[in-house]
N, C-alpha and C. Protein backbone atom coordinates (compact mmCIF):
# COMPACT_ATOMS: atom_id res chain seq x y z
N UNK A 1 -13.31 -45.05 -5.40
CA UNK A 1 -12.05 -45.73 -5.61
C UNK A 1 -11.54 -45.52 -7.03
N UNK A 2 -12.04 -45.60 -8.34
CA UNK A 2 -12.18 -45.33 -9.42
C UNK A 2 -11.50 -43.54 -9.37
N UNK A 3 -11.81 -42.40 -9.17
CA UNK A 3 -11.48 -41.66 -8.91
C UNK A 3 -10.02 -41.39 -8.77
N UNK A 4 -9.55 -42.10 -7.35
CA UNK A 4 -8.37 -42.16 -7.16
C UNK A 4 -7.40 -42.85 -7.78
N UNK A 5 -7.72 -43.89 -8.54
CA UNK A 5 -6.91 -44.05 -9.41
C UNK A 5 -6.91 -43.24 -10.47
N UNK A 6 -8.01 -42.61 -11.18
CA UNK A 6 -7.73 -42.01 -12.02
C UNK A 6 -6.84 -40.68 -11.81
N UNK A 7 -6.98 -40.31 -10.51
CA UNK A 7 -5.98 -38.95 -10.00
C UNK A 7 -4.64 -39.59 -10.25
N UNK A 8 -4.52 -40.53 -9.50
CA UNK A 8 -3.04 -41.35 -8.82
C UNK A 8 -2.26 -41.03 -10.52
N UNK A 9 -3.05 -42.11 -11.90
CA UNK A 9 -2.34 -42.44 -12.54
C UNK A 9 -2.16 -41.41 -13.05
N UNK A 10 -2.94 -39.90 -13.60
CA UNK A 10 -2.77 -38.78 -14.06
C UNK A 10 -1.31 -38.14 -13.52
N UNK A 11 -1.43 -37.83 -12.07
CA UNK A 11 -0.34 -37.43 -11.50
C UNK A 11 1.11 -37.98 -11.85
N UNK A 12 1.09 -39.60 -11.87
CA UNK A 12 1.97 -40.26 -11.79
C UNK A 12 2.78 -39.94 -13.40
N UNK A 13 1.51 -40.18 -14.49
CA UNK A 13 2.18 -39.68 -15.61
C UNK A 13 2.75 -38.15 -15.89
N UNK A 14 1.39 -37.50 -15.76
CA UNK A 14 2.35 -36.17 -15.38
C UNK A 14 3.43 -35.85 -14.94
N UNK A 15 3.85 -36.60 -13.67
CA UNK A 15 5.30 -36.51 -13.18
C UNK A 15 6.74 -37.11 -13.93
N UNK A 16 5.97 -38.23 -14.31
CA UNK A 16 7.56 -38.95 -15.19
C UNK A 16 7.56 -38.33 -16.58
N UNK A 17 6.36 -37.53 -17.43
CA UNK A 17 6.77 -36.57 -18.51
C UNK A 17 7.49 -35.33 -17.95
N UNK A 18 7.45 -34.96 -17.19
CA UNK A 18 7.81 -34.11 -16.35
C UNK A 18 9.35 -34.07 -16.01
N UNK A 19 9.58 -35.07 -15.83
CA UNK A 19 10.88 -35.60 -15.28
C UNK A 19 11.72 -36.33 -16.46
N UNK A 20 11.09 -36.36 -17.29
CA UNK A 20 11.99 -37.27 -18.59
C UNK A 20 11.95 -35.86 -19.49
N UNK A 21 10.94 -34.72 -19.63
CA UNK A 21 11.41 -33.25 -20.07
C UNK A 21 12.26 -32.66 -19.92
N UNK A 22 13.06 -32.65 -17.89
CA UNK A 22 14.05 -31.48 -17.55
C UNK A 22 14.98 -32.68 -17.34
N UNK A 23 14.93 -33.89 -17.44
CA UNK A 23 16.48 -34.53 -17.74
C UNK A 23 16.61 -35.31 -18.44
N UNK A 24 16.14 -35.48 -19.55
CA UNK A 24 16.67 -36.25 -20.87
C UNK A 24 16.26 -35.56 -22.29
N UNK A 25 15.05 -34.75 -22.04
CA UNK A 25 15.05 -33.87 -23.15
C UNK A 25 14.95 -32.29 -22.57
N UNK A 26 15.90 -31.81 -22.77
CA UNK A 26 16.05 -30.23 -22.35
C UNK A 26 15.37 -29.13 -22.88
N UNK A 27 14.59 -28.25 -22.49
CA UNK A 27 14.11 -27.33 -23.40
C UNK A 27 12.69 -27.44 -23.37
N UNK A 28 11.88 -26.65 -23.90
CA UNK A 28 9.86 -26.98 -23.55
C UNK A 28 10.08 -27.28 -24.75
N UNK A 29 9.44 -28.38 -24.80
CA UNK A 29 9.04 -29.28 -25.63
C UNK A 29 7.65 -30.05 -25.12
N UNK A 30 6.91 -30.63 -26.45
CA UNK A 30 5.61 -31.26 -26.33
C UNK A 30 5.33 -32.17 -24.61
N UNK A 31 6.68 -32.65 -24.65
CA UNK A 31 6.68 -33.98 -23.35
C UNK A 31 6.46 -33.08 -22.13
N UNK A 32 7.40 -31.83 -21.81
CA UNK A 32 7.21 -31.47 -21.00
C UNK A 32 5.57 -30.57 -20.62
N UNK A 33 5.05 -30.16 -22.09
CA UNK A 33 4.02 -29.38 -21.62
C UNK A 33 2.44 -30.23 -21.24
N UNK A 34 2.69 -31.98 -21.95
CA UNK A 34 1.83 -33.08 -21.83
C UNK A 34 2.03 -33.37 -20.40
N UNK A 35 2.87 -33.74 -19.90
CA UNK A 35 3.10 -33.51 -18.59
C UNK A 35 2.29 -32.66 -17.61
N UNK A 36 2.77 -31.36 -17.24
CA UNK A 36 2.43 -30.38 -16.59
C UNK A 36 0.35 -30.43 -17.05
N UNK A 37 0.21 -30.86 -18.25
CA UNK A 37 -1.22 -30.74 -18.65
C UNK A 37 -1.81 -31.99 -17.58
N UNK A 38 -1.29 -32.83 -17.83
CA UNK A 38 -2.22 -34.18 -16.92
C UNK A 38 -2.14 -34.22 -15.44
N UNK A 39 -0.93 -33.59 -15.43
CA UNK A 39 -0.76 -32.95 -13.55
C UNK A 39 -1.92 -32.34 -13.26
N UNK A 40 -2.02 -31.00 -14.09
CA UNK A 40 -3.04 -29.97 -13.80
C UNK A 40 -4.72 -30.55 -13.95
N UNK A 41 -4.81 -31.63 -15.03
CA UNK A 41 -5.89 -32.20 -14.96
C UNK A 41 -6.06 -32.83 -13.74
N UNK A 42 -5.40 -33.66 -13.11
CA UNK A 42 -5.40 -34.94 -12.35
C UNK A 42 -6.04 -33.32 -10.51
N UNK A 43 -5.11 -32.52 -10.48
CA UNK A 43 -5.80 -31.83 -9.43
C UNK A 43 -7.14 -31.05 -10.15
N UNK A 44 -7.35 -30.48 -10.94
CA UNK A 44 -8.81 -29.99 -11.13
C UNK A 44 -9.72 -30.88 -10.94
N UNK A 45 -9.52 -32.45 -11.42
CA UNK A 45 -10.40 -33.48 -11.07
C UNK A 45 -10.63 -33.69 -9.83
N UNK A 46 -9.52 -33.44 -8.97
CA UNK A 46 -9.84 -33.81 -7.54
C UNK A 46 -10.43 -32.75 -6.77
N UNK A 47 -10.53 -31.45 -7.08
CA UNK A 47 -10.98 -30.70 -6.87
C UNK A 47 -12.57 -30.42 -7.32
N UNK A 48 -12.67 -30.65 -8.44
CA UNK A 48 -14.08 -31.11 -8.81
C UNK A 48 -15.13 -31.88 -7.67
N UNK A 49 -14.36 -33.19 -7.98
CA UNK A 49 -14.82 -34.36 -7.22
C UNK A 49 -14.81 -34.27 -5.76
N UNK A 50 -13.93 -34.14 -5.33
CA UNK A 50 -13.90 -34.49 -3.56
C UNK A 50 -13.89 -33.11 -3.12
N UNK A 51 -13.87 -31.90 -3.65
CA UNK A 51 -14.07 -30.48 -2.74
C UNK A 51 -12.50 -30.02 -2.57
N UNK A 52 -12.86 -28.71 -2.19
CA UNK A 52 -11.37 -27.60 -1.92
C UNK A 52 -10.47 -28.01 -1.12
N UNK A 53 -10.82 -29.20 0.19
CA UNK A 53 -9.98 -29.56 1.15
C UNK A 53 -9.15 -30.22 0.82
N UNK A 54 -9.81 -31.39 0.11
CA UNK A 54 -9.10 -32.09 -0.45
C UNK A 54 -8.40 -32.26 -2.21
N UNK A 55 -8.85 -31.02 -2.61
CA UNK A 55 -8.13 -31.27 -3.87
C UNK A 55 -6.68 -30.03 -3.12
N UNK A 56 -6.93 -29.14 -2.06
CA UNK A 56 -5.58 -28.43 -1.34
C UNK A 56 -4.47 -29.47 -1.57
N UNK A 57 -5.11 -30.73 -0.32
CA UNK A 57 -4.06 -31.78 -0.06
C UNK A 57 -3.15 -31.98 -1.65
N UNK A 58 -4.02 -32.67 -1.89
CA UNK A 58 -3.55 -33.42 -3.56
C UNK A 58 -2.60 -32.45 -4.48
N UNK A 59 -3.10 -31.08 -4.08
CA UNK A 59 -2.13 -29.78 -4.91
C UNK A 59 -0.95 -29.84 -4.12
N UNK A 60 -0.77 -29.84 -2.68
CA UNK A 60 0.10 -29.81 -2.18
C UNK A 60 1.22 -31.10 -2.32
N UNK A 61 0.47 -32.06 -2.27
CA UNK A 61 0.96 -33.51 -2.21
C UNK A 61 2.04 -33.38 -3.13
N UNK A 62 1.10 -33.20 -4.33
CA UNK A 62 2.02 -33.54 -5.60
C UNK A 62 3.31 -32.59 -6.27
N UNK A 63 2.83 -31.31 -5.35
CA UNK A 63 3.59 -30.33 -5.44
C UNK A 63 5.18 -30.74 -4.85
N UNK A 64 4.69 -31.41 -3.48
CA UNK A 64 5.80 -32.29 -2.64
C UNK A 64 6.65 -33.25 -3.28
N UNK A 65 5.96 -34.31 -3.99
CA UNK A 65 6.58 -34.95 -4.53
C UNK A 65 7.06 -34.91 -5.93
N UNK A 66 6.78 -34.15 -6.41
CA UNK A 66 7.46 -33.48 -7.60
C UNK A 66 8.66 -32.97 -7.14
N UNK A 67 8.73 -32.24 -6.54
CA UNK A 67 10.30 -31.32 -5.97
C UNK A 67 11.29 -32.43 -5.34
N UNK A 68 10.65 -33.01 -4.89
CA UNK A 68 11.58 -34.31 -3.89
C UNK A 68 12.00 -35.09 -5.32
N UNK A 69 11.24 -35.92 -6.24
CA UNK A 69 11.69 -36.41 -7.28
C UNK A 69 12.30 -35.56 -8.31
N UNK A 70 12.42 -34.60 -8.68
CA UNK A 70 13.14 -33.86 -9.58
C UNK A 70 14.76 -33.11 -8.95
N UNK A 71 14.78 -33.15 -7.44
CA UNK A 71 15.74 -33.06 -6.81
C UNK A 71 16.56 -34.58 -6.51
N UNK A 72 16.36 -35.83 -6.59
CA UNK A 72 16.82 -37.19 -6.96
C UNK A 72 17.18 -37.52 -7.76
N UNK A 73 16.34 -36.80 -9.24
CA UNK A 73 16.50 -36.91 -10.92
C UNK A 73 17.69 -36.52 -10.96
N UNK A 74 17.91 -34.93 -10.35
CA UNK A 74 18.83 -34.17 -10.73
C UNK A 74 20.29 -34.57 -9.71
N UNK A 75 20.10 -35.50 -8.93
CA UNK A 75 21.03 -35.51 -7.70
C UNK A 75 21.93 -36.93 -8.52
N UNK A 76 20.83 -37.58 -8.86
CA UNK A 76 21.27 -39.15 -9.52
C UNK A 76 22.53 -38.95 -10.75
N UNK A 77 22.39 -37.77 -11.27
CA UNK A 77 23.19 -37.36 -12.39
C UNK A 77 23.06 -38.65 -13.43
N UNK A 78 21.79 -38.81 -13.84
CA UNK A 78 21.01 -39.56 -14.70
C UNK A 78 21.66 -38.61 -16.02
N UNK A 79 21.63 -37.63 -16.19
CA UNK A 79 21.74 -36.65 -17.06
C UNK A 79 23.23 -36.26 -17.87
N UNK A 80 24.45 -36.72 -16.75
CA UNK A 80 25.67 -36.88 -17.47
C UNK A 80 25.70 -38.12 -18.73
N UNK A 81 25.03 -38.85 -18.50
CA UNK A 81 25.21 -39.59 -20.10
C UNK A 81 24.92 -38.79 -21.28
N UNK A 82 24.02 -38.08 -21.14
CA UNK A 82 23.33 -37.07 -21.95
C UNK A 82 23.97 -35.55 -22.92
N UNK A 83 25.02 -35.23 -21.59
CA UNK A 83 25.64 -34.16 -21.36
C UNK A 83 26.57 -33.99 -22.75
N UNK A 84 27.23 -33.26 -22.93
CA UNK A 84 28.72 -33.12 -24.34
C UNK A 84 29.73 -32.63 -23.21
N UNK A 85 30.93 -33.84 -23.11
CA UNK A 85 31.63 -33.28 -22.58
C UNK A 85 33.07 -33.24 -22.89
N UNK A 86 33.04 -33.59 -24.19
CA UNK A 86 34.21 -33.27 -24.69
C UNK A 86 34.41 -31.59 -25.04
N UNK A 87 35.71 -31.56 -25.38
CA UNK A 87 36.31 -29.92 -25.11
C UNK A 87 36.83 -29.77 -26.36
N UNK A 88 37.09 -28.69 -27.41
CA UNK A 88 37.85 -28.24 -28.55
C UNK A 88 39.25 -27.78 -28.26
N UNK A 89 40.12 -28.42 -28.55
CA UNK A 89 41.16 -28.40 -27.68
C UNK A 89 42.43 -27.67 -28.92
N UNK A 90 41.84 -27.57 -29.95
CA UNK A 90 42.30 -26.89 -31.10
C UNK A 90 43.10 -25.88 -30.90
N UNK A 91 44.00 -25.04 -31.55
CA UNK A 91 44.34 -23.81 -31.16
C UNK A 91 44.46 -22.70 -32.77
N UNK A 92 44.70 -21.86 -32.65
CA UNK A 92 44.64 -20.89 -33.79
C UNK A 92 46.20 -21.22 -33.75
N UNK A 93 46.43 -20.96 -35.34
CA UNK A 93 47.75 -21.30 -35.62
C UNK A 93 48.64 -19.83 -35.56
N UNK A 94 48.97 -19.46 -33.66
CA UNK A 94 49.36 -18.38 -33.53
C UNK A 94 51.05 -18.62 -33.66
N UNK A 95 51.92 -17.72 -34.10
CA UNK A 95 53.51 -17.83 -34.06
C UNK A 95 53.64 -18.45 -35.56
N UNK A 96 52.95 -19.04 -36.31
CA UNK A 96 52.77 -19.56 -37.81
C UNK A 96 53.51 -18.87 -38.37
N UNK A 97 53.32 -17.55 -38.39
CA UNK A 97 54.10 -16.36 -39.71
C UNK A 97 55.37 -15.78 -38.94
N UNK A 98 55.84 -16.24 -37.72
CA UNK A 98 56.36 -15.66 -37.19
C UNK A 98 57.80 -14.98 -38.12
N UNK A 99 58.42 -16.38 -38.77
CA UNK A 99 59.60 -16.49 -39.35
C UNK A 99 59.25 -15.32 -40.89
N UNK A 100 58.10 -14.65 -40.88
CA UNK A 100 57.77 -13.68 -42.02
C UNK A 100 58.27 -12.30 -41.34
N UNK A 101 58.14 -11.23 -42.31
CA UNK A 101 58.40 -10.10 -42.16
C UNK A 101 58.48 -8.89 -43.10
N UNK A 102 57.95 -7.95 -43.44
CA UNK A 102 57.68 -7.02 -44.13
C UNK A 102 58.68 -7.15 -45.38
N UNK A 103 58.87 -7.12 -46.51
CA UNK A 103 59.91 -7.01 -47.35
C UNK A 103 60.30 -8.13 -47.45
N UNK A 104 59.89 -9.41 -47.44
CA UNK A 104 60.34 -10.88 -47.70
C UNK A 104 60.05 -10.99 -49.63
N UNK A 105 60.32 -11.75 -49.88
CA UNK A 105 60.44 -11.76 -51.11
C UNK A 105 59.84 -13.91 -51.49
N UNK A 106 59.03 -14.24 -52.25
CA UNK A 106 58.20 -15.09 -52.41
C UNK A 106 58.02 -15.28 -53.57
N UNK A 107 57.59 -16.79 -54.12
CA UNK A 107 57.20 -17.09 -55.46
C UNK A 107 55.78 -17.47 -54.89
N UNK A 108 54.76 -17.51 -55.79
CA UNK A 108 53.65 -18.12 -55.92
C UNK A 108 53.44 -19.16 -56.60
N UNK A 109 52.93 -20.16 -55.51
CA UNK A 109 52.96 -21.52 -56.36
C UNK A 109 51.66 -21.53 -57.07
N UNK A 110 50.47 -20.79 -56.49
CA UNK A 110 49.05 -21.10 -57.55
C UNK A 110 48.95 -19.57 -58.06
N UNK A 111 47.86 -19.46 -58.93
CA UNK A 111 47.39 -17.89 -59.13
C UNK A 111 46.90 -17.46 -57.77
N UNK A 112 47.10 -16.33 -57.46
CA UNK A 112 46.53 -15.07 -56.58
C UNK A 112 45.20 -14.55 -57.39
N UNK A 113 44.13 -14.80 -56.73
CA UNK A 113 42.93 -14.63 -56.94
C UNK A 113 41.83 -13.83 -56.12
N UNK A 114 41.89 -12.71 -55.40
CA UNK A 114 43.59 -12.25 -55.41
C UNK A 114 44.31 -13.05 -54.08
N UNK A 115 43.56 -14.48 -53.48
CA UNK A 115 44.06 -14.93 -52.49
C UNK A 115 44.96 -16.65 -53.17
N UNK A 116 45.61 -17.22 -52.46
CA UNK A 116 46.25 -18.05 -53.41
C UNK A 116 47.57 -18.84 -52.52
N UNK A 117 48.42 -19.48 -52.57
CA UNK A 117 49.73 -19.83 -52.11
C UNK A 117 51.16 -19.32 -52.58
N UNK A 118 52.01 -19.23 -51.79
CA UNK A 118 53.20 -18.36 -51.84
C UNK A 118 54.19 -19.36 -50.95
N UNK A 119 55.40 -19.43 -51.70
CA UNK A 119 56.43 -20.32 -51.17
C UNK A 119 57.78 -19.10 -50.32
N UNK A 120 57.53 -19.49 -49.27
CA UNK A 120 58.84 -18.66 -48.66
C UNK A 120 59.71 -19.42 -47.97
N UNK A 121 60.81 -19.34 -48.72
CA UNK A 121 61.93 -19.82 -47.88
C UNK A 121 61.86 -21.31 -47.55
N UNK A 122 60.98 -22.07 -48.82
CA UNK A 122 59.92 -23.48 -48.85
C UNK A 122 59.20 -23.18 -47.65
N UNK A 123 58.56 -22.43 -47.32
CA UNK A 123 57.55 -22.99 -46.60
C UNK A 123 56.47 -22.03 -47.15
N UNK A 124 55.48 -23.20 -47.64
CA UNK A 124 54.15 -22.52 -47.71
C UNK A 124 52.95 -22.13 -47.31
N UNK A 125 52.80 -20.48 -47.63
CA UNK A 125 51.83 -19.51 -46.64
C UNK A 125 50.62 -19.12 -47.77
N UNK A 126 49.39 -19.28 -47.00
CA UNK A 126 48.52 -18.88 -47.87
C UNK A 126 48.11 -17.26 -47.49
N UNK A 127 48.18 -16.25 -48.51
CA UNK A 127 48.44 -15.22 -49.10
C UNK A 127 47.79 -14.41 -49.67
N UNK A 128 47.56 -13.07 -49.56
CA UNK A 128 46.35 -12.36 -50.11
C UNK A 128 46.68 -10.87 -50.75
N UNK A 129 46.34 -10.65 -52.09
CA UNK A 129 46.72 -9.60 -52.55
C UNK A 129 45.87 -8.35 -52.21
N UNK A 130 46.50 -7.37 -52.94
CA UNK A 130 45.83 -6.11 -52.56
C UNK A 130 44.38 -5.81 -53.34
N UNK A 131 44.32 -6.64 -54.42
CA UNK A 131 43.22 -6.84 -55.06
C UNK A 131 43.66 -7.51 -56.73
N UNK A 132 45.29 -7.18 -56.94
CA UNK A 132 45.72 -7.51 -58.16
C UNK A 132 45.70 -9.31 -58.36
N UNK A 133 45.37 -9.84 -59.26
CA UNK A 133 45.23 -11.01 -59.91
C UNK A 133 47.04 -11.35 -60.49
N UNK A 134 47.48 -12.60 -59.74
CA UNK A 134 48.76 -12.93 -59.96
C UNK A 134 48.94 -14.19 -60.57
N UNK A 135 49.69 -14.33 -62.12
CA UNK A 135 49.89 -15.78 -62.23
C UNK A 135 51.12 -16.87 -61.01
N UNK A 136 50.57 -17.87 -61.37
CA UNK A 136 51.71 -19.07 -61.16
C UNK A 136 52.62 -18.55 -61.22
N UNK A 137 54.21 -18.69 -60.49
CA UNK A 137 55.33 -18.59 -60.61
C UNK A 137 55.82 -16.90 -60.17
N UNK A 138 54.59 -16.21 -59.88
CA UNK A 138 55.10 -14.73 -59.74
C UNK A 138 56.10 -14.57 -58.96
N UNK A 139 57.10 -13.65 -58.76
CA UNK A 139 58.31 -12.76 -57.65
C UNK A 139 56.69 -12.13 -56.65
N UNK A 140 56.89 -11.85 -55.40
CA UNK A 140 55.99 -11.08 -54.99
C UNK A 140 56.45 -10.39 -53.42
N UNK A 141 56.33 -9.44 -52.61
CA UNK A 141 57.00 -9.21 -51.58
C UNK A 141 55.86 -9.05 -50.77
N UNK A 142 56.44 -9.56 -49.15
CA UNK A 142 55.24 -9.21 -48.38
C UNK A 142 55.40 -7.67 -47.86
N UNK A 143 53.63 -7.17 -48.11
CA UNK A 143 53.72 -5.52 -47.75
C UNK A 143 52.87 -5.33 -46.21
N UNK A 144 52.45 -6.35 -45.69
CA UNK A 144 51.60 -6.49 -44.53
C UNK A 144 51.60 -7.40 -44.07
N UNK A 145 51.49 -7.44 -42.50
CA UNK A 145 51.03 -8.53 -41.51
C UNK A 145 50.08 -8.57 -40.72
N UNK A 146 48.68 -8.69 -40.92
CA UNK A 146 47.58 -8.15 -40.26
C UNK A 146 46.92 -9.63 -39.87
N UNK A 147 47.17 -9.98 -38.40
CA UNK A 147 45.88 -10.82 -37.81
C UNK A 147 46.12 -11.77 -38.92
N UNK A 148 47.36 -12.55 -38.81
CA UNK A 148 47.66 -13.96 -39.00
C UNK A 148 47.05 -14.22 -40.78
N UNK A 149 47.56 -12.87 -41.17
CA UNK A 149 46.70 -12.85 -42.64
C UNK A 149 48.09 -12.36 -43.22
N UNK A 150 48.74 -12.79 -44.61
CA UNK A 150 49.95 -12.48 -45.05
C UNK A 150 49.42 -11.38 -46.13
N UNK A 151 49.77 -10.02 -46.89
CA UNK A 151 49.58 -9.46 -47.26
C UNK A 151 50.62 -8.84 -48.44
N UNK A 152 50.49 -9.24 -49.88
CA UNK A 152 51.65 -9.45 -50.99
C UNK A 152 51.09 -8.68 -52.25
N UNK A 153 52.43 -8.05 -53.00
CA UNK A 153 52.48 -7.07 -54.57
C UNK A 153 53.19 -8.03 -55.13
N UNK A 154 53.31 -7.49 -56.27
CA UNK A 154 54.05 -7.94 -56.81
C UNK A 154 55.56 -7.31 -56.95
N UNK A 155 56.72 -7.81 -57.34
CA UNK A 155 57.92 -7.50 -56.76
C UNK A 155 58.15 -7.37 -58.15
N UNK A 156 59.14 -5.90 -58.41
CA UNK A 156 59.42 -5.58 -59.22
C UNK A 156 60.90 -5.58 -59.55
């Protein structure tokens, strides 16, 4: 009698590490592999002890009720609390430069370093030189529009 409880409770723990591994902590981790360890103990013991027939049963048993409970775990949707289900709903600031265009003409409100701010038409675009270093207040024209990136000389 002793025995079987000691199988019963092995199994039993095995199963709820088991089951608290693939739906509340995701991924192999310690819980899940403590688990699967006391499972595997709990049938070698019974196999030990009571012989091949019956440690079969007990492999099978638990095999049974493992799948039946991890198919309930997973059915219960215990696991949507868990889940991230919010969405990035953000967008790239596409059509932004639209009102730009090759040959625009711009002051710079900070230094160009060589990247920096540029006032067009009051509205301000942040701005990137060809590599030249620009003070405050420069004239500057745009010479490029590449992939939402503004591209500026200086205007002579």
């Amino acid at each position: 009698m002793v025995m079987w409880t000691i199988i019963l409770t092995l199994l039993l723990i095995g199963l709820a590490l088991i089951i608290v591994e693939l739906v509340f902590i995701p991924g192999t981790t310690v819980v899940g592999l403590l688990g699967l360890t006391f499972s595997i103990a709990a049938i070698v013991i019974s196999y030990n002890h009571f012989g091949k027939q019956v440690g079969v049963y007990i492999l099978l048993g638990s095999l049974l009720v493992s799948g039946v409970a991890l198919f309930f775990s997973f059915r219960s949707n215990a696991w949507s609390a868990f889940a991230l289900t919010s969405a990035i709903k953000s967008r790239v600031n596409e059509g932004a430069l639209d009102f730009l265009k090759v040959g625009d003409i711009g002051v710079t409100i900070s230094a160009l370093r060589p990247m920096g701010k540029v006032s067009f038409n009051d509205q301000i675009i942040e701005v990137k030189t060809t590599g030249n270093y620009l003070d405050q207040g420069t004239k500057v024209k745009v010479t490029g529009l590449v992939q939402n990136q503004v591209i500026v000389e200086p205007f002579i």
